[in-house]
PDB file of N, CA and C in Angstrom:
ATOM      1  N   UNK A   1       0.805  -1.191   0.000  1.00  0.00           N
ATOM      2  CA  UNK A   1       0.000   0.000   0.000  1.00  0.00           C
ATOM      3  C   UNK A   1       0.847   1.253   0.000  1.00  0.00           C
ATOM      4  N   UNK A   2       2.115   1.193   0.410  1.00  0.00           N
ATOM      5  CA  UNK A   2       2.678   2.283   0.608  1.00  0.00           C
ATOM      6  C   UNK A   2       3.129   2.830  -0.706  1.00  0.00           C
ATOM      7  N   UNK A   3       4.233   1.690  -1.460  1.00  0.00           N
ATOM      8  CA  UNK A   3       4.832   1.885  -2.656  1.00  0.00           C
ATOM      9  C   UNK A   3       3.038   2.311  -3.766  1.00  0.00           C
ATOM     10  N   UNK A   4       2.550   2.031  -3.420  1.00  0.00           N
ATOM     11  CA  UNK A   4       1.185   2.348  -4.220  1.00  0.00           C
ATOM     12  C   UNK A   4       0.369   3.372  -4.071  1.00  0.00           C
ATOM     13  N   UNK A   5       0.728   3.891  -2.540  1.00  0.00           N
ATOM     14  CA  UNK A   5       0.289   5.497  -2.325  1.00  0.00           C
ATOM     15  C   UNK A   5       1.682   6.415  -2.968  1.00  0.00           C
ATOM     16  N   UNK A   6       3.120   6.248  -2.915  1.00  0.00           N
ATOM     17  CA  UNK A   6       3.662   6.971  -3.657  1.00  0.00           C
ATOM     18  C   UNK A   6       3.803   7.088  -4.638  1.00  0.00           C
ATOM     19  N   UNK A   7       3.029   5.644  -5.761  1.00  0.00           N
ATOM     20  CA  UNK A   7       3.575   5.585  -7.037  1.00  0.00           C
ATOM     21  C   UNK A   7       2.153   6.692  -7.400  1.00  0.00           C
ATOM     22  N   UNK A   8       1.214   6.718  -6.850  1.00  0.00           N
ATOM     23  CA  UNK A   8      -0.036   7.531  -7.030  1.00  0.00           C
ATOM     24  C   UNK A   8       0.404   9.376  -6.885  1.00  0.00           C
ATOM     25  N   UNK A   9       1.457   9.300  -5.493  1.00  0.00           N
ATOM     26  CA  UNK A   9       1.753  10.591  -5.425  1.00  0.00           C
ATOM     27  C   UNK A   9       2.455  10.963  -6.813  1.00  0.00           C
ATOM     28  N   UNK A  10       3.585  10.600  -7.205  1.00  0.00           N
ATOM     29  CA  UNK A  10       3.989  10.483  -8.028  1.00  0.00           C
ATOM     30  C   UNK A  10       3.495  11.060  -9.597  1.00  0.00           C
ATOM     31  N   UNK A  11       2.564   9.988  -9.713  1.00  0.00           N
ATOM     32  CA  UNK A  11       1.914  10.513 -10.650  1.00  0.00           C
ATOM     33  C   UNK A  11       1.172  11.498 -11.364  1.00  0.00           C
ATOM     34  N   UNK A  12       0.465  12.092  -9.539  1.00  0.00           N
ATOM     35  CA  UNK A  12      -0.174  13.510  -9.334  1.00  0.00           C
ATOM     36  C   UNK A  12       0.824  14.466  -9.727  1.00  0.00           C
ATOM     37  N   UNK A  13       2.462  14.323  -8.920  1.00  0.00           N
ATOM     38  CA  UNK A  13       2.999  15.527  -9.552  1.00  0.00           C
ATOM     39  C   UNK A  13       3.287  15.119 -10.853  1.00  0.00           C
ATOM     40  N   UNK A  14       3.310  14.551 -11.622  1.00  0.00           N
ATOM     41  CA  UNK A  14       4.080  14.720 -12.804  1.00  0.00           C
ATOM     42  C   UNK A  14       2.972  15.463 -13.384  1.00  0.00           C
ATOM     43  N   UNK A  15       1.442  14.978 -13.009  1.00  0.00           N
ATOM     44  CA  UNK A  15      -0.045  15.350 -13.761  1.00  0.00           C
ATOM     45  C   UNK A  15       0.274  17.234 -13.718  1.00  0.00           C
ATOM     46  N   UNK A  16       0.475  17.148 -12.034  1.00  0.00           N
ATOM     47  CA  UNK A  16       0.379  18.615 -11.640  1.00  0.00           C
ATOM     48  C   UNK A  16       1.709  19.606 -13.097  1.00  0.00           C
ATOM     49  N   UNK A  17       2.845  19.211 -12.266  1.00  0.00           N
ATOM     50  CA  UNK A  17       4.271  19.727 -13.395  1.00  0.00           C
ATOM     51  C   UNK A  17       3.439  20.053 -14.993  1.00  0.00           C
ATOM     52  N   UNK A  18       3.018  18.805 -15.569  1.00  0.00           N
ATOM     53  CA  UNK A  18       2.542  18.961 -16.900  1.00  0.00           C
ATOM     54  C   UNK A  18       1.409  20.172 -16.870  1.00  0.00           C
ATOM     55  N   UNK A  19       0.250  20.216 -16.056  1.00  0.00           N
ATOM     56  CA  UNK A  19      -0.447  21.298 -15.933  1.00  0.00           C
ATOM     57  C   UNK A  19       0.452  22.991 -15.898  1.00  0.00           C
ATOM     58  N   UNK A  20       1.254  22.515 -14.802  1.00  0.00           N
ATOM     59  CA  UNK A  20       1.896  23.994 -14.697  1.00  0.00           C
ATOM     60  C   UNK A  20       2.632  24.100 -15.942  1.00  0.00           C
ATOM     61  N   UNK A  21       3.165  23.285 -16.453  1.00  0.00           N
ATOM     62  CA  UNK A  21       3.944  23.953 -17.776  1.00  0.00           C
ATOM     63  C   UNK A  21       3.299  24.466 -18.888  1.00  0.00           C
ATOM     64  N   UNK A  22       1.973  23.623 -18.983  1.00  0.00           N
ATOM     65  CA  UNK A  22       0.862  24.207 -20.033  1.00  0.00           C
ATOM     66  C   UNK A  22       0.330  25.266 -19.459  1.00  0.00           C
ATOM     67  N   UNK A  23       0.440  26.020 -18.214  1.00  0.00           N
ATOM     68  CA  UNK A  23      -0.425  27.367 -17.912  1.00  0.00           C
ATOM     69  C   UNK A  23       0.846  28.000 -17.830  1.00  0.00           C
ATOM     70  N   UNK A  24       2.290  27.932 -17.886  1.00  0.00           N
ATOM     71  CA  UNK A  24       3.445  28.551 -18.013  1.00  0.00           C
ATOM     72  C   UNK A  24       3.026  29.221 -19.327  1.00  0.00           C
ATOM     73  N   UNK A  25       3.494  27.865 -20.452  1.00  0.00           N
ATOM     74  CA  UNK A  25       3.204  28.411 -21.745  1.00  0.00           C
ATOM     75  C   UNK A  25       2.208  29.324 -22.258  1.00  0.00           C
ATOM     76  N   UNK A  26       0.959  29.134 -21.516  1.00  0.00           N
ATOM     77  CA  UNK A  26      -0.342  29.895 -22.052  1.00  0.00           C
ATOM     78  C   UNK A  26       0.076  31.611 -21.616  1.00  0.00           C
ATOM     79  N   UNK A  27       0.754  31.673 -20.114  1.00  0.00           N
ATOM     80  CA  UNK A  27       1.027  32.600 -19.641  1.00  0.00           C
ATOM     81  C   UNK A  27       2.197  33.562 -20.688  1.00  0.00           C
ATOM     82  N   UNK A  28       2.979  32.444 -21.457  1.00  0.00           N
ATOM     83  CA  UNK A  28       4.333  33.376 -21.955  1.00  0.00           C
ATOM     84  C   UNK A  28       3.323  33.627 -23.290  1.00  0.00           C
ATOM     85  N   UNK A  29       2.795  33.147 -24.140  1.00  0.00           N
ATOM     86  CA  UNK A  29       2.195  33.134 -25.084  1.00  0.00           C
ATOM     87  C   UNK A  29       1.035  34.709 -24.653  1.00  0.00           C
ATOM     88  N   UNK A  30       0.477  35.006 -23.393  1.00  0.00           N
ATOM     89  CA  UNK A  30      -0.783  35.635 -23.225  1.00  0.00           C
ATOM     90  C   UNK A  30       0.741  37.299 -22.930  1.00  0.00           C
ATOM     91  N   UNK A  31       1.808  36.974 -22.093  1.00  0.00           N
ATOM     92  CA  UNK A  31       2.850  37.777 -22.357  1.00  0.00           C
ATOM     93  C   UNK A  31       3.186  38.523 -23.357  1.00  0.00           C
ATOM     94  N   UNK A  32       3.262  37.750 -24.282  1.00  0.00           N
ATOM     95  CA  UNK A  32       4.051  37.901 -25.988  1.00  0.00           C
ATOM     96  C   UNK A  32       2.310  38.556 -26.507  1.00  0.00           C
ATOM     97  N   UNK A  33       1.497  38.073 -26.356  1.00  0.00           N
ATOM     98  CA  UNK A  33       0.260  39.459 -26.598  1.00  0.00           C
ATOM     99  C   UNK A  33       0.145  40.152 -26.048  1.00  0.00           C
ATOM    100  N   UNK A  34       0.518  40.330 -24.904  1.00  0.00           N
ATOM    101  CA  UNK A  34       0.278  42.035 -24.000  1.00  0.00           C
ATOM    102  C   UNK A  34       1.589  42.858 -24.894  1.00  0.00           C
ATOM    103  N   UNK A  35       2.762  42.199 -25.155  1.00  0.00           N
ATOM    104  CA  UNK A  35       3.356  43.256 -25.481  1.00  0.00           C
ATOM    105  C   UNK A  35       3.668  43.586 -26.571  1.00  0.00           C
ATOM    106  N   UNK A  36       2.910  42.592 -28.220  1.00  0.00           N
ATOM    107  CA  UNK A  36       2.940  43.152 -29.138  1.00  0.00           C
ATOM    108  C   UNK A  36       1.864  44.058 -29.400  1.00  0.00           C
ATOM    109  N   UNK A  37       0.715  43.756 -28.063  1.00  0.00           N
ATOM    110  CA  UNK A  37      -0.630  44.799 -28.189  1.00  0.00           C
ATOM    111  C   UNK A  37       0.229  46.211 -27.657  1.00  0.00           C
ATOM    112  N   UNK A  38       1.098  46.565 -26.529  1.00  0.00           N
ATOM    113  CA  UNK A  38       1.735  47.457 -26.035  1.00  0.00           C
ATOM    114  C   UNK A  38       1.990  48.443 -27.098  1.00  0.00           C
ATOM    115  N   UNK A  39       2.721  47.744 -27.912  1.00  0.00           N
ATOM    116  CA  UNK A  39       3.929  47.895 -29.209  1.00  0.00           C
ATOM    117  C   UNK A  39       2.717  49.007 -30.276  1.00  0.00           C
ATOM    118  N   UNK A  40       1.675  48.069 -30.601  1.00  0.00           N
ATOM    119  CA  UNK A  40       1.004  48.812 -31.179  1.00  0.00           C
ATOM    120  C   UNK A  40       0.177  49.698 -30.549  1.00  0.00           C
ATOM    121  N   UNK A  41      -0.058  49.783 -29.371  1.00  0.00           N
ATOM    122  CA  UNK A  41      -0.610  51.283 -28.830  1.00  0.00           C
ATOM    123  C   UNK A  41       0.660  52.051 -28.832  1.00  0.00           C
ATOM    124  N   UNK A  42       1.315  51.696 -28.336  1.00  0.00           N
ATOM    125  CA  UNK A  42       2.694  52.847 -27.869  1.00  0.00           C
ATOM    126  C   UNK A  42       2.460  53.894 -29.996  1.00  0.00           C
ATOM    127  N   UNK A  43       2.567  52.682 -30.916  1.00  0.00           N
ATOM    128  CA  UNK A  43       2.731  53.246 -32.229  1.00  0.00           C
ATOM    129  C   UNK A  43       1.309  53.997 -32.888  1.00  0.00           C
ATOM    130  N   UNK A  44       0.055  53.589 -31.994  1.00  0.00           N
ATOM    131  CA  UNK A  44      -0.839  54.302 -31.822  1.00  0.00           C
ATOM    132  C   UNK A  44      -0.712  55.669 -31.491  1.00  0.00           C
ATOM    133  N   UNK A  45      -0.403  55.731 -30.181  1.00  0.00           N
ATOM    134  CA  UNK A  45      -0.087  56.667 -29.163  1.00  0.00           C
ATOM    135  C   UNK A  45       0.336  57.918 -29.954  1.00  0.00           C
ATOM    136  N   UNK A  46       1.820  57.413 -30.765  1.00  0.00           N
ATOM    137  CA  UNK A  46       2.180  58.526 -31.380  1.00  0.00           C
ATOM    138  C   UNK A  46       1.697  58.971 -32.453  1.00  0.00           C
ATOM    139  N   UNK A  47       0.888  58.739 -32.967  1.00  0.00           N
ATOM    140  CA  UNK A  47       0.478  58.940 -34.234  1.00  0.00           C
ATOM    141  C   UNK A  47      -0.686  59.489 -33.870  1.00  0.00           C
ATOM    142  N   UNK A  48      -1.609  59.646 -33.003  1.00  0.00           N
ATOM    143  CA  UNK A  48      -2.599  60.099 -32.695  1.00  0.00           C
ATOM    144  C   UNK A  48      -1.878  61.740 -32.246  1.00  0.00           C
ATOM    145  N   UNK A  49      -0.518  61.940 -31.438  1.00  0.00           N
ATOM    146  CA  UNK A  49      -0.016  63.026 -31.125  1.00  0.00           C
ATOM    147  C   UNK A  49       0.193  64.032 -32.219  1.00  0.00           C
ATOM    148  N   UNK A  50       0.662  63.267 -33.145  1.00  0.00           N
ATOM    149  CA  UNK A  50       0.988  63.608 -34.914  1.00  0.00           C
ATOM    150  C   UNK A  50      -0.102  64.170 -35.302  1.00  0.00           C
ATOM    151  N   UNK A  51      -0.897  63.531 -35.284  1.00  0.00           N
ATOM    152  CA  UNK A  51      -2.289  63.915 -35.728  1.00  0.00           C
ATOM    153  C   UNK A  51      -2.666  65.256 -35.272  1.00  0.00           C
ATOM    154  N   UNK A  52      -2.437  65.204 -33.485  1.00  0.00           N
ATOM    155  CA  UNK A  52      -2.984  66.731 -33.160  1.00  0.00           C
ATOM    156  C   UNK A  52      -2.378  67.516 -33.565  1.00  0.00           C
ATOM    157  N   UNK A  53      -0.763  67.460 -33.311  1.00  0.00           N
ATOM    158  CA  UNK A  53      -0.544  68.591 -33.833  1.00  0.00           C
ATOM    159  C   UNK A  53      -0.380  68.855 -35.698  1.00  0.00           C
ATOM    160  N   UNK A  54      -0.326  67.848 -36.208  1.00  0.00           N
ATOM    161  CA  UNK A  54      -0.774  68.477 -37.697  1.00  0.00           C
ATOM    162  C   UNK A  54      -2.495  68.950 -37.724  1.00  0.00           C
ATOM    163  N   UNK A  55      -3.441  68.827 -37.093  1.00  0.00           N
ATOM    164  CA  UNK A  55      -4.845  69.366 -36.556  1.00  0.00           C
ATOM    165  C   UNK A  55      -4.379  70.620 -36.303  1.00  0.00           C
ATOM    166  N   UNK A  56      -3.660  71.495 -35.222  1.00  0.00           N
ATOM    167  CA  UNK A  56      -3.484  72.387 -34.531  1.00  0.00           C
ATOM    168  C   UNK A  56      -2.900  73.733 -35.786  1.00  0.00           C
ATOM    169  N   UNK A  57      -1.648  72.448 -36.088  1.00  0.00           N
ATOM    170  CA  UNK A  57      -0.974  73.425 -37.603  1.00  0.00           C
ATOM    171  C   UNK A  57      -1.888  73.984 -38.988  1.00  0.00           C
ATOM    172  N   UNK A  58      -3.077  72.672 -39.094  1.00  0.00           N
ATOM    173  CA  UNK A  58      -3.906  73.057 -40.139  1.00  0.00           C
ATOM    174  C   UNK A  58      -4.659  74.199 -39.834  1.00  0.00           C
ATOM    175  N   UNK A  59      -5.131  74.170 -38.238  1.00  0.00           N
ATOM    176  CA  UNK A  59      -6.320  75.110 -37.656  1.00  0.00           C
ATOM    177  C   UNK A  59      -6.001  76.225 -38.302  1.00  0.00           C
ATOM    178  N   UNK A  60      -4.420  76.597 -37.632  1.00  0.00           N
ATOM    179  CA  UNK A  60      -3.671  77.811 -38.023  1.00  0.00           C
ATOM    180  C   UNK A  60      -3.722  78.433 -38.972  1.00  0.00           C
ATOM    181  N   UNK A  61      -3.381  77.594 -40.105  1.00  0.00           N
ATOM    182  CA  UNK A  61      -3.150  77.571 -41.347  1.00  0.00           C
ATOM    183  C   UNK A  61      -4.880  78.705 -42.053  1.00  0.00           C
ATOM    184  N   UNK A  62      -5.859  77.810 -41.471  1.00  0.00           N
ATOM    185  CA  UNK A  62      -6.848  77.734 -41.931  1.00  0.00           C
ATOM    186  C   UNK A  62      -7.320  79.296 -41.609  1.00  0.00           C
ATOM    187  N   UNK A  63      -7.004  79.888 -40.052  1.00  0.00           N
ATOM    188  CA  UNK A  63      -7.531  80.938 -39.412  1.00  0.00           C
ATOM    189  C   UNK A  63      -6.528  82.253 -40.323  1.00  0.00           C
ATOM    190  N   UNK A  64      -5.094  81.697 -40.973  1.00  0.00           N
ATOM    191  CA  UNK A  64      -4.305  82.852 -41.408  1.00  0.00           C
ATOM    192  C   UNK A  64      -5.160  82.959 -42.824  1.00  0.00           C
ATOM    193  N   UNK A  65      -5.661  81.634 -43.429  1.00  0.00           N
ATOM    194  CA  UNK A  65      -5.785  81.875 -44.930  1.00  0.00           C
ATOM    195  C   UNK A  65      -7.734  82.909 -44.555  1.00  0.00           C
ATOM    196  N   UNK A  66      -8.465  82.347 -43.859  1.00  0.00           N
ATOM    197  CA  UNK A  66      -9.863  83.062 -43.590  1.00  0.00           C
ATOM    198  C   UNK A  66      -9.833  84.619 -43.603  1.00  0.00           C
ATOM    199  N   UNK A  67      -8.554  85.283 -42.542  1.00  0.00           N
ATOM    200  CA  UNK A  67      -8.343  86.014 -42.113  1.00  0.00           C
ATOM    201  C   UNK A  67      -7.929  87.098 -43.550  1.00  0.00           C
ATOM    202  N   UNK A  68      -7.071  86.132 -44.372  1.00  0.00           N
ATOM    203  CA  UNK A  68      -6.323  86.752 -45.815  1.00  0.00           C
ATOM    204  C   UNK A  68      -7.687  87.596 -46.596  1.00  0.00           C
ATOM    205  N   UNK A  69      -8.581  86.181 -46.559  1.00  0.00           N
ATOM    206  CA  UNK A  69      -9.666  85.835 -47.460  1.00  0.00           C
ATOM    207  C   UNK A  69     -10.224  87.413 -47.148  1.00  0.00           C
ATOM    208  N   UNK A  70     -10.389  87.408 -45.509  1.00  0.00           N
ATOM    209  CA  UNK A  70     -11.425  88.679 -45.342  1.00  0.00           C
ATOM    210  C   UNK A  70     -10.624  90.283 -46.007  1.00  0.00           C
ATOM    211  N   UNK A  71      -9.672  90.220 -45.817  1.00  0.00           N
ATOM    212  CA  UNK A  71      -8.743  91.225 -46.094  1.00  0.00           C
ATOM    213  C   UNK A  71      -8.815  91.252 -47.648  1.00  0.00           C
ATOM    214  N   UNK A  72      -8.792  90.281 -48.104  1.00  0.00           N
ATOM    215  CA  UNK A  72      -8.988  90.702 -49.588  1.00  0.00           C
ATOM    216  C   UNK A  72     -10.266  91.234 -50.032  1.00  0.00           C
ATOM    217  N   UNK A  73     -11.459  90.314 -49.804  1.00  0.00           N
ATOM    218  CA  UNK A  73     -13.011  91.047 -49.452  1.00  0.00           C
ATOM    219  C   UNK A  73     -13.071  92.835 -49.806  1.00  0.00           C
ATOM    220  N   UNK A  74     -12.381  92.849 -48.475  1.00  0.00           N
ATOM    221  CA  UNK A  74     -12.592  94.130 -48.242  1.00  0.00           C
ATOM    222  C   UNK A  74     -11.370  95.396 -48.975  1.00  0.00           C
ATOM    223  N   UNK A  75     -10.435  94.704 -49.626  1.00  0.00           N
ATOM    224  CA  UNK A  75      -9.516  95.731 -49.745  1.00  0.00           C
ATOM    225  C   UNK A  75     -10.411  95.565 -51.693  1.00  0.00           C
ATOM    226  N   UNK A  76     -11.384  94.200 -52.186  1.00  0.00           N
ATOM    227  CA  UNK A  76     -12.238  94.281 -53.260  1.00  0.00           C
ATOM    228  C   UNK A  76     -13.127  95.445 -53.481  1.00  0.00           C
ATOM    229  N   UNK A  77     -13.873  95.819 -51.782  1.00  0.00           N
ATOM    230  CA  UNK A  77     -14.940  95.926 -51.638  1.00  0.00           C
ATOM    231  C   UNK A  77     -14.451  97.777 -51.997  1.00  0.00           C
ATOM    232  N   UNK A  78     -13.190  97.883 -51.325  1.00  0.00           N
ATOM    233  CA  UNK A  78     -13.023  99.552 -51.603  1.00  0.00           C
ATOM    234  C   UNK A  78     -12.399  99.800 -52.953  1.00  0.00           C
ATOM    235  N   UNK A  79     -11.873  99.013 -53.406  1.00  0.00           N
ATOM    236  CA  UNK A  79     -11.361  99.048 -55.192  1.00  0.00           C
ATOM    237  C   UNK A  79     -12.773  99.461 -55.991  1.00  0.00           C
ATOM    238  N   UNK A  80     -13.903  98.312 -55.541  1.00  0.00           N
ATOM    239  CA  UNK A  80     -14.858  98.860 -56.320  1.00  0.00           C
ATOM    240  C   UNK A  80     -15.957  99.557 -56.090  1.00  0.00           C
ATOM    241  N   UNK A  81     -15.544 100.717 -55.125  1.00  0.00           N
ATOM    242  CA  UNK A  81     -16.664 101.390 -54.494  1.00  0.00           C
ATOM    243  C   UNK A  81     -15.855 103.338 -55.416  1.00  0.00           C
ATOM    244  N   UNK A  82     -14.069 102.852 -55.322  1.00  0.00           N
ATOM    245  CA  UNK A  82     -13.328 103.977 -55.816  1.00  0.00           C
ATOM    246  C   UNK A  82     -13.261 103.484 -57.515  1.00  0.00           C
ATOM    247  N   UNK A  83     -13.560 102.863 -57.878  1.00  0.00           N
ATOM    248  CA  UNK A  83     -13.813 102.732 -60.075  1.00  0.00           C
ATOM    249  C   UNK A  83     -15.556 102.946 -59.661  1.00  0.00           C
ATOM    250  N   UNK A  84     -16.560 102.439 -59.043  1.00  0.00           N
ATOM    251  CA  UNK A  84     -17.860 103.449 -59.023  1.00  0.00           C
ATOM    252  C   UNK A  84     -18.066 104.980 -58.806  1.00  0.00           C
ATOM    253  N   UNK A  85     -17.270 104.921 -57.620  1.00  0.00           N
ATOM    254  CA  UNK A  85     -16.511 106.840 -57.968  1.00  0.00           C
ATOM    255  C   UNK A  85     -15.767 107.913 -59.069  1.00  0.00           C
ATOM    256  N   UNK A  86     -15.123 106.781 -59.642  1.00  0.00           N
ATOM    257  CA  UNK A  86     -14.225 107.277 -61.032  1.00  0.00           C
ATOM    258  C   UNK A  86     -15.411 107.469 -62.221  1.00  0.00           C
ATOM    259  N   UNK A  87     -16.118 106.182 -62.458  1.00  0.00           N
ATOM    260  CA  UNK A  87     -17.403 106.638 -62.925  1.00  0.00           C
ATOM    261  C   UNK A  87     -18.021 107.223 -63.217  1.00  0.00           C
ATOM    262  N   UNK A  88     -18.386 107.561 -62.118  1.00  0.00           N
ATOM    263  CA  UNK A  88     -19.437 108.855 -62.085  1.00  0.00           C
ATOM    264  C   UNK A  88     -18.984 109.673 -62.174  1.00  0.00           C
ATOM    265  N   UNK A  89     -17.528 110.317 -61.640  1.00  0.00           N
ATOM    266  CA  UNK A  89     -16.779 111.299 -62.133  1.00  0.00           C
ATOM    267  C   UNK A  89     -16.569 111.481 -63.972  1.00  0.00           C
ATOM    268  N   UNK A  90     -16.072 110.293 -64.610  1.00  0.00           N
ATOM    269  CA  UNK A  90     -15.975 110.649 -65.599  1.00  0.00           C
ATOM    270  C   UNK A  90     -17.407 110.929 -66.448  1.00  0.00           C
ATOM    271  N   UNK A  91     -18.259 110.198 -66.047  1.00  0.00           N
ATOM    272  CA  UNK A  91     -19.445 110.488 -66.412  1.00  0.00           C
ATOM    273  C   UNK A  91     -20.131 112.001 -66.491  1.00  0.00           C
ATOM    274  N   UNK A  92     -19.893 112.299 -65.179  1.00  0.00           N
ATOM    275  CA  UNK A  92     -20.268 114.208 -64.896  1.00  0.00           C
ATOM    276  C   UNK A  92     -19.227 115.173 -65.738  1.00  0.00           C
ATOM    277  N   UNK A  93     -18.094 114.094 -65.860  1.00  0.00           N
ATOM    278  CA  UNK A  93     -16.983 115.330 -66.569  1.00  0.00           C
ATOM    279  C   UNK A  93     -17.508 115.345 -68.556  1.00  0.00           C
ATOM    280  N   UNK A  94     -17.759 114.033 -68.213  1.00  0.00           N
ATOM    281  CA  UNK A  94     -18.372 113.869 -69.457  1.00  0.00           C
ATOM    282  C   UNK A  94     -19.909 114.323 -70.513  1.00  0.00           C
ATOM    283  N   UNK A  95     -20.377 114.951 -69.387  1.00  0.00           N
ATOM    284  CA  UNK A  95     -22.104 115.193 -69.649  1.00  0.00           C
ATOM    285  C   UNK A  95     -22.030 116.460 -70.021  1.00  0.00           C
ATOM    286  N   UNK A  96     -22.695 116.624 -71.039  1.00  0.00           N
ATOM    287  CA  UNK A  96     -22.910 118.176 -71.512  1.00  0.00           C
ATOM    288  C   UNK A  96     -23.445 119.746 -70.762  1.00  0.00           C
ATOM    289  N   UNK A  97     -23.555 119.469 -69.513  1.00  0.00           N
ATOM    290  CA  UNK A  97     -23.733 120.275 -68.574  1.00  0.00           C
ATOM    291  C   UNK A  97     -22.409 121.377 -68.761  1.00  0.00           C
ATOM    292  N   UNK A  98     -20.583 120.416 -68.757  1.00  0.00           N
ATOM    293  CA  UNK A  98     -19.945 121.137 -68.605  1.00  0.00           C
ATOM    294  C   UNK A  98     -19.475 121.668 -69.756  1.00  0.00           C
ATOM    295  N   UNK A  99     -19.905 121.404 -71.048  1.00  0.00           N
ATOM    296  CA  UNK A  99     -19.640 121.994 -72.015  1.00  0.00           C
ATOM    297  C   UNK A  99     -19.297 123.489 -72.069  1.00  0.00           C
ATOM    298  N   UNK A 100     -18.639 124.215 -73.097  1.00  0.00           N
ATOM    299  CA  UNK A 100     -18.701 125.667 -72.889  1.00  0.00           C
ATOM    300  C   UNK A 100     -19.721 125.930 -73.185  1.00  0.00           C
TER     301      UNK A 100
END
């Protein structure tokens, strides 16, 4: 009975050992995915930073060209308010009123 309770112990650990090495492996394997998932956030990470600031640079971009836009508008708006003035000037210089 004895040699037959250890050949039983025995057996348990080898059962047990084989278990632990298959939840070793599962563990290095579940490892090796945490850190190629890491890998690709970390390469996430930066590229999302990239992102803002090319966002931030475009904003810029966008508020200098709006800003241009309005400035031209308005430097349009007095060009053709002074050839409606010229106009009418040449028009009055032109009308037989001032004839001799």
């Amino acid at each position: 009975g004895h040699e037959q309770l250890l050949k039983m112990m025995e057996e348990r650990m080898m059962d047990v050992e084989q278990k632990l090495r298959l939840v070793k492996r599962l563990l290095q394997d579940k490892v090796n995915q945490l850190k190629e998932q890491l890998s690709k956030n970390t390469k996430a990470d930066a590229m999302v930073k990239d992102l803002y600031v090319e966002n931030a640079q475009l904003l810029k971009a966008l508020e200098v060209t709006e800003q241009r836009q309005k400035s031209a508008e308005r430097k349009n708006y007095l060009l053709e308010e002074k050839i409606a003035n010229l106009n009418r000037i040449v028009k009055n210089l032109a009308s037989p009123s001032f004839s001799p």
